[in-house]
Protein backbone atom coordinates (compact mmCIF):
# COMPACT_ATOMS: atom_id res chain seq x y z
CA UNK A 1 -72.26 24.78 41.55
CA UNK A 2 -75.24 23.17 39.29
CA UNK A 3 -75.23 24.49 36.07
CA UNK A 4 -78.03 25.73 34.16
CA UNK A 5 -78.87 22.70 31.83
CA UNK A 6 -82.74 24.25 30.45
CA UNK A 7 -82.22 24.54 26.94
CA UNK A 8 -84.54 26.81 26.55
CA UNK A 9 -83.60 29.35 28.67
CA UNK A 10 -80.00 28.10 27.34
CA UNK A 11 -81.20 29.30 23.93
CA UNK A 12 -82.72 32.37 25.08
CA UNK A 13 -79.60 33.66 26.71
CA UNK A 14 -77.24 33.16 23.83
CA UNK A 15 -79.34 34.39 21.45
CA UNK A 16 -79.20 37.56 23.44
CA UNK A 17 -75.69 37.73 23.63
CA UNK A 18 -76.06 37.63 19.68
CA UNK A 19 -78.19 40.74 19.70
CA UNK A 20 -76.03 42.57 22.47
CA UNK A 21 -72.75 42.03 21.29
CA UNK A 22 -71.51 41.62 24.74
CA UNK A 23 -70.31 38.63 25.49
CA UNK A 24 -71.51 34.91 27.72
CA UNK A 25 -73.67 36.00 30.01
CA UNK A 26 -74.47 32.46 31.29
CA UNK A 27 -70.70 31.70 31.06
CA UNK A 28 -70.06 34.67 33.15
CA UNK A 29 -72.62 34.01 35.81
CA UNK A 30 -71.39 30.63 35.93
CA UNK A 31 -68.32 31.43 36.43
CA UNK A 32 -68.35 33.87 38.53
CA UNK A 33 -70.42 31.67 41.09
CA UNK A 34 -67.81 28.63 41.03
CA UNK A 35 -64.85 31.55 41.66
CA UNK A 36 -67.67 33.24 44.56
CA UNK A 37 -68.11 29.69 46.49
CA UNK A 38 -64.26 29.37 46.21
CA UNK A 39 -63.75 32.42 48.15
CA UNK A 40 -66.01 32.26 51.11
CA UNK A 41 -64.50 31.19 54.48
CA UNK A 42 -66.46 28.97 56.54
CA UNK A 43 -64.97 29.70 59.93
CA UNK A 44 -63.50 33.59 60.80
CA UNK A 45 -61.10 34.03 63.64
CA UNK A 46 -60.79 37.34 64.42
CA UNK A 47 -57.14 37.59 66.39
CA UNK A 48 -56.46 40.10 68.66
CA UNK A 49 -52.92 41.63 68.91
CA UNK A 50 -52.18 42.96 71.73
CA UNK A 51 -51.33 46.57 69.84
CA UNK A 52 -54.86 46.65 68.12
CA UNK A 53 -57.97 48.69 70.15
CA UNK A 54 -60.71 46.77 71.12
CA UNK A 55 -62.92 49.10 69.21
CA UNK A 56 -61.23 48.69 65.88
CA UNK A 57 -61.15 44.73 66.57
CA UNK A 58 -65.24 45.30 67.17
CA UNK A 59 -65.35 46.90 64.37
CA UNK A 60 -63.51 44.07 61.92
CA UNK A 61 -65.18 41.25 63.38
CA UNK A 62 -68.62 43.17 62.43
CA UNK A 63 -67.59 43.87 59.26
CA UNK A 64 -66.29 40.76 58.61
CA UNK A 65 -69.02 38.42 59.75
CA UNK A 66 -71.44 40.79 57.76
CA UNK A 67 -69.65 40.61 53.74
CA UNK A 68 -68.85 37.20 54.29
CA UNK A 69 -72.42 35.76 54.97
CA UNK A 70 -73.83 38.30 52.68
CA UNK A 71 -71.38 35.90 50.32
CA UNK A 72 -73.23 32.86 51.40
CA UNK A 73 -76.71 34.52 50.24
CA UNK A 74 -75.94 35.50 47.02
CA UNK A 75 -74.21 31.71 46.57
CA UNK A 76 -77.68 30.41 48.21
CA UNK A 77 -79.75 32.38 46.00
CA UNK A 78 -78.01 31.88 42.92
CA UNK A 79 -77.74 28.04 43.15
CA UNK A 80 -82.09 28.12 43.97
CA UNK A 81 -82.46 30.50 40.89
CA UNK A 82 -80.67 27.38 38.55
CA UNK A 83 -82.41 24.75 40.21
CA UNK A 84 -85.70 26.74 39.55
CA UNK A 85 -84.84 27.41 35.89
CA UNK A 86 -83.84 23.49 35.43
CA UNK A 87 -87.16 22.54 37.17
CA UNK A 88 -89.27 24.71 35.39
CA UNK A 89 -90.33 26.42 38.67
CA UNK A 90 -90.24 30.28 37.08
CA UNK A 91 -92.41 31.12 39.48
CA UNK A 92 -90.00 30.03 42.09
CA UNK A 93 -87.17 31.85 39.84
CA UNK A 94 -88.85 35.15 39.98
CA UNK A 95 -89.52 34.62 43.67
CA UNK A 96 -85.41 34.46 44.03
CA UNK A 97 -84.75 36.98 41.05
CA UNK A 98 -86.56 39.54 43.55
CA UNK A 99 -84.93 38.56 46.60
CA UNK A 100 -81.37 38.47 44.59
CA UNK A 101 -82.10 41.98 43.45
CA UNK A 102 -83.66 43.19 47.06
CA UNK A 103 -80.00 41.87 48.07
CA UNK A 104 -78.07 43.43 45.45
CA UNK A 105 -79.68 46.70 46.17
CA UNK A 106 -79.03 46.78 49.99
CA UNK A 107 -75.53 45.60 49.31
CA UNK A 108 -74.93 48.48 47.45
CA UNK A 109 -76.73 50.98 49.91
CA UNK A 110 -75.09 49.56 53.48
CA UNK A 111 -71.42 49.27 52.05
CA UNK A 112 -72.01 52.87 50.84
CA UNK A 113 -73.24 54.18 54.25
CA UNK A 114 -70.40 52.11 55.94
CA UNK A 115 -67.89 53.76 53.39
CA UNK A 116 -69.17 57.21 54.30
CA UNK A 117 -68.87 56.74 57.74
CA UNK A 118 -65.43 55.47 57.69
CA UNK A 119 -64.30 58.29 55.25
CA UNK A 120 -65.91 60.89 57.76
CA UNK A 121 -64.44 59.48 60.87
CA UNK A 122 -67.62 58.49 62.38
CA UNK A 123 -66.31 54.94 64.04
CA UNK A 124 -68.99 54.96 66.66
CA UNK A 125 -71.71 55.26 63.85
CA UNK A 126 -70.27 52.64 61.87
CA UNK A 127 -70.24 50.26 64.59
CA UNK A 128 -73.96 50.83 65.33
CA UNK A 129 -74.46 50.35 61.52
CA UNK A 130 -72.93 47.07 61.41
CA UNK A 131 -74.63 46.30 64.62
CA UNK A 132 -77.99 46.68 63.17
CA UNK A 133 -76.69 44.05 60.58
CA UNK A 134 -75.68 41.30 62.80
CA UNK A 135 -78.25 40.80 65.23
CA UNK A 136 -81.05 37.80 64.95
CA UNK A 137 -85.06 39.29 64.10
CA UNK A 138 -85.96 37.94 67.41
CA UNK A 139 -82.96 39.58 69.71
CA UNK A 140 -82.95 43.20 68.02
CA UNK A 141 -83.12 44.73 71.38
CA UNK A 142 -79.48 44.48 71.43
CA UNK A 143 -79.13 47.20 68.91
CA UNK A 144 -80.05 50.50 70.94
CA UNK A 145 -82.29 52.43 68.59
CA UNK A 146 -82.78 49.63 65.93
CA UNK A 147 -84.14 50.33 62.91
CA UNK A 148 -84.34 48.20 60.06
CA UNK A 149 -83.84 49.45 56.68
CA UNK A 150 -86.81 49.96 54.05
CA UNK A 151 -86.13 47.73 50.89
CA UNK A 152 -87.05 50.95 49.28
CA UNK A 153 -84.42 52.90 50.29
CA UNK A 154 -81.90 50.35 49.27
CA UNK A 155 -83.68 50.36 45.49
CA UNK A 156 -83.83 54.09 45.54
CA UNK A 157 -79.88 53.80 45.99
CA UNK A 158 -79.21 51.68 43.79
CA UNK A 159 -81.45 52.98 41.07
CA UNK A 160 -79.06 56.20 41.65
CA UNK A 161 -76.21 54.61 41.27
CA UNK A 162 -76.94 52.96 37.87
CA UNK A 163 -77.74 56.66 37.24
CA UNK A 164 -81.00 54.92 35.14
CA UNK A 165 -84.48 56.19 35.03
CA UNK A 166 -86.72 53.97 37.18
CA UNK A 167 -84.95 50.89 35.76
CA UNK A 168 -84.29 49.17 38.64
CA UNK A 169 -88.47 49.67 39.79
CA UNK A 170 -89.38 48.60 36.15
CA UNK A 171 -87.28 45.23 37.39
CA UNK A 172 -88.64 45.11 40.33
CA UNK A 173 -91.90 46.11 39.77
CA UNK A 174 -92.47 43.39 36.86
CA UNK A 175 -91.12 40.77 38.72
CA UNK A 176 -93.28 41.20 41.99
CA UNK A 177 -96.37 41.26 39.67
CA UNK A 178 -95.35 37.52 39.33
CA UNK A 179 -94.47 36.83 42.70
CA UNK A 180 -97.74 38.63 44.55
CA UNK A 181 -100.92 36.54 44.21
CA UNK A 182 -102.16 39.58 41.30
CA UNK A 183 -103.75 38.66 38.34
CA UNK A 184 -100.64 38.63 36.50
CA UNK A 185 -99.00 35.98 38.20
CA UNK A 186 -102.04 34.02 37.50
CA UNK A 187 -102.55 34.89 34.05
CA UNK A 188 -98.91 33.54 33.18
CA UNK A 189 -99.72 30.09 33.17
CA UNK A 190 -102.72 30.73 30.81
CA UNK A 191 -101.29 30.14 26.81
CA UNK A 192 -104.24 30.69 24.77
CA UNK A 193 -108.03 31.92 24.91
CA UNK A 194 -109.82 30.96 21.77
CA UNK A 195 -113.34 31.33 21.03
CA UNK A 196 -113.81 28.30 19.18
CA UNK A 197 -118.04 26.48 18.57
CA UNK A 198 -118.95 29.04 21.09
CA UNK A 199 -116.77 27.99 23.46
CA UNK A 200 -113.57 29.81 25.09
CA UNK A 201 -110.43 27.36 24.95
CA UNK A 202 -107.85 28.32 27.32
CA UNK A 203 -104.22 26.41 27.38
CA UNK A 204 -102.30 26.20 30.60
CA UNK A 205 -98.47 25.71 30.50
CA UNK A 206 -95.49 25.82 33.30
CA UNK A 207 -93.95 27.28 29.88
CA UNK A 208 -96.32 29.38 28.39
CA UNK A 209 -95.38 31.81 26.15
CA UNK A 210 -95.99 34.68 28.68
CA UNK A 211 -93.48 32.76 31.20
CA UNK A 212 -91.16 32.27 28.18
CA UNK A 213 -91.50 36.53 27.58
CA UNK A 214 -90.35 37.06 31.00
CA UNK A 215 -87.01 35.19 30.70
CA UNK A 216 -85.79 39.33 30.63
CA UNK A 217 -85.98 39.24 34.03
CA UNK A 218 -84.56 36.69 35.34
CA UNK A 219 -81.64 37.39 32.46
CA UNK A 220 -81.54 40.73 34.43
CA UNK A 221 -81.16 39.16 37.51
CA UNK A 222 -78.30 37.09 36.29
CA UNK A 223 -76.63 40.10 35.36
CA UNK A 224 -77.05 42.02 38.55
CA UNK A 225 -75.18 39.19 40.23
CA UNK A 226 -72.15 39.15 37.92
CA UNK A 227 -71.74 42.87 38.50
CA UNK A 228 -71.74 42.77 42.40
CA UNK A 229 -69.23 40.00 42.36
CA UNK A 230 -67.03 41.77 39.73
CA UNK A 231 -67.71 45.05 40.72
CA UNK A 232 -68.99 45.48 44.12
CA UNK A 233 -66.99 43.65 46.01
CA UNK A 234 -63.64 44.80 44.66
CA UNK A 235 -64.62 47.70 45.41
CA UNK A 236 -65.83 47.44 48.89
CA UNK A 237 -62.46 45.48 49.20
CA UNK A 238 -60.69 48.69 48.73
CA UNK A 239 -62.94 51.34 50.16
CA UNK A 240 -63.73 49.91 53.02
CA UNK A 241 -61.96 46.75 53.74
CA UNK A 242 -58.79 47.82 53.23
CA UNK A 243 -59.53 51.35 54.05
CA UNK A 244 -60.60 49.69 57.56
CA UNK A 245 -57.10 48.24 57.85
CA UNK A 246 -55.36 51.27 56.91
CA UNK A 247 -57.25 53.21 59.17
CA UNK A 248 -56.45 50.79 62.53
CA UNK A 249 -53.98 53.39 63.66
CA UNK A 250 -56.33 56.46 63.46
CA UNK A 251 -59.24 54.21 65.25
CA UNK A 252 -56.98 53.58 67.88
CA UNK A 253 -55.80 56.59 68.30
CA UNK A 254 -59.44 58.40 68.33
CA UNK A 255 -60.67 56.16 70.88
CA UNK A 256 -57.78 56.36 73.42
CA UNK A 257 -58.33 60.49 72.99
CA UNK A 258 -62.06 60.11 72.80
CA UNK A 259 -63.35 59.22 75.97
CA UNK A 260 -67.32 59.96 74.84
CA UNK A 261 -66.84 57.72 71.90
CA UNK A 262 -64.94 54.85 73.59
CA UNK A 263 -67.85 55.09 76.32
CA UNK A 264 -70.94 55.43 73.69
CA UNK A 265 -68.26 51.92 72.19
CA UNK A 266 -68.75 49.82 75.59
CA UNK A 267 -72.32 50.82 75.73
CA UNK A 268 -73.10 49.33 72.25
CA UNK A 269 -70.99 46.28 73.17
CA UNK A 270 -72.45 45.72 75.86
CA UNK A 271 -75.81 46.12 75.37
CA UNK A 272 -74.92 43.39 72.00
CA UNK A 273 -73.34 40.52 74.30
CA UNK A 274 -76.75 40.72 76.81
């Protein structure tokens, strides 16, 4: 991946870790990105043995398809957010420090619901669910009952499971004051506003000192992405990946017995491949 190479922000970063105490942030990010690009698969074959359900095979694929491109984002996003910083585009960087932290948070909510489902049995639901996550804007009448998923529903989730006040709204909130055409995204560029000779003498920067104030965020952002790679996705490895896979007998099992389930199964299916 490119590596962050703004000295300034450089700067800003490790004299944070300073103040913290807790550790290389940029090292970490860094790092974790490189070991995040290594892991992705570009092609997923899906193999069908001959003792596996079609239902639980559904169900992988879905699955699957879903956490690995949701890979690919965070490795698109991240790689725009250092171009940004080494361009100078901070406008462009909080545009992508939003969207990172829109993605973060509906990570965190869908692998949770899937988790739940899978925990409680409810196959049929969890196909649906990952359904609703692999289907093009354009062809959503696939998905029987689609619904798409409020952005603020996936903050409110993950705000919970920081178990913060409001912290992850403060984020979000700030940053989409810089993002929406509001006077505070304007107001960034402007340095100074002296009244000098009666006249008002107003600097404009790509760096002002306001932009420089709101490297926070984007720090934040940074952050967010370290944890979902070191946290999140172990652990949706082993609550729900490999839960899925320990599970394949049960799923089989419950469909061959289930004869509303496997039928509400071919219904989604085939409403999907239309």
């Amino acid at each position: 991946m490119e590596k962050i190479t703004n000295k300034q922000f450089i700067d800003y970063l490790r004299n944070q870790d300073k103040e913290i105490g807790e550790g290389n942030l940029l090292k970490s990010f860094e790092d974790n990105i490189e070991e995040f690009e290594n892991s992705v698969e570009k092609r997923i074959t899906n193999k069908i043995d001959n003792h596996d359900s079609i239902p639980y095979i559904n169900i992988k694929h879905f699955l699957d398809r879903y956490l690995n491109a949701s890979k690919f984002k965070f490795i698109d996003l991240s790689n725009g957010l250092v171009s940004c910083i080494n361009s100078r585009s901070f406008s462009g960087a909080f545009t992508i420090s939003r969207t990172i932290l829109e993605n973060v948070a509906m990570l965190h909510l869908k692998s949770s619901e899937f988790i739940k489902c899978l925990e409680n049995k409810k196959y049929v639901k969890l196909l649906h669910e990952l359904l609703k996550m692999n289907v093009r804007y354009q062809k959503t009448y696939r998905v029987k009952d689609y619904k798409r998923t409020h952005i603020n529903d996936a903050l409110r989730h993950f705000n919970r499971k920081l178990g913060k006040d409001d912290d992850v709204f403060y984020l979000y909130d700030n940053i989409s004051e810089r993002v929406h055409p509001s006077p505070s995204s304007f107001m960034m560029y402007i340095d100074t506003n002296n009244k000098k000779e009666n006249r008002y003498q107003n600097s404009f920067s790509l760096n002002s000192k306001d932009i420089q104030g709101f490297y926070s965020f984007i720090a934040l952002t940074m952050v967010d992405i370290v944890i979902t790679i070191e946290d999140l996705y172990p652990k949706i490895q082993k609550d729900l990946i490999n839960f899925l896979k320990d599970s394949k007998l049960e799923i089989d099992i419950h469909f061959k017995n289930n004869s509303a389930d496997n039928k509400k199964h071919n219904e989604l299916i085939n409403q999907f491949n239309t």
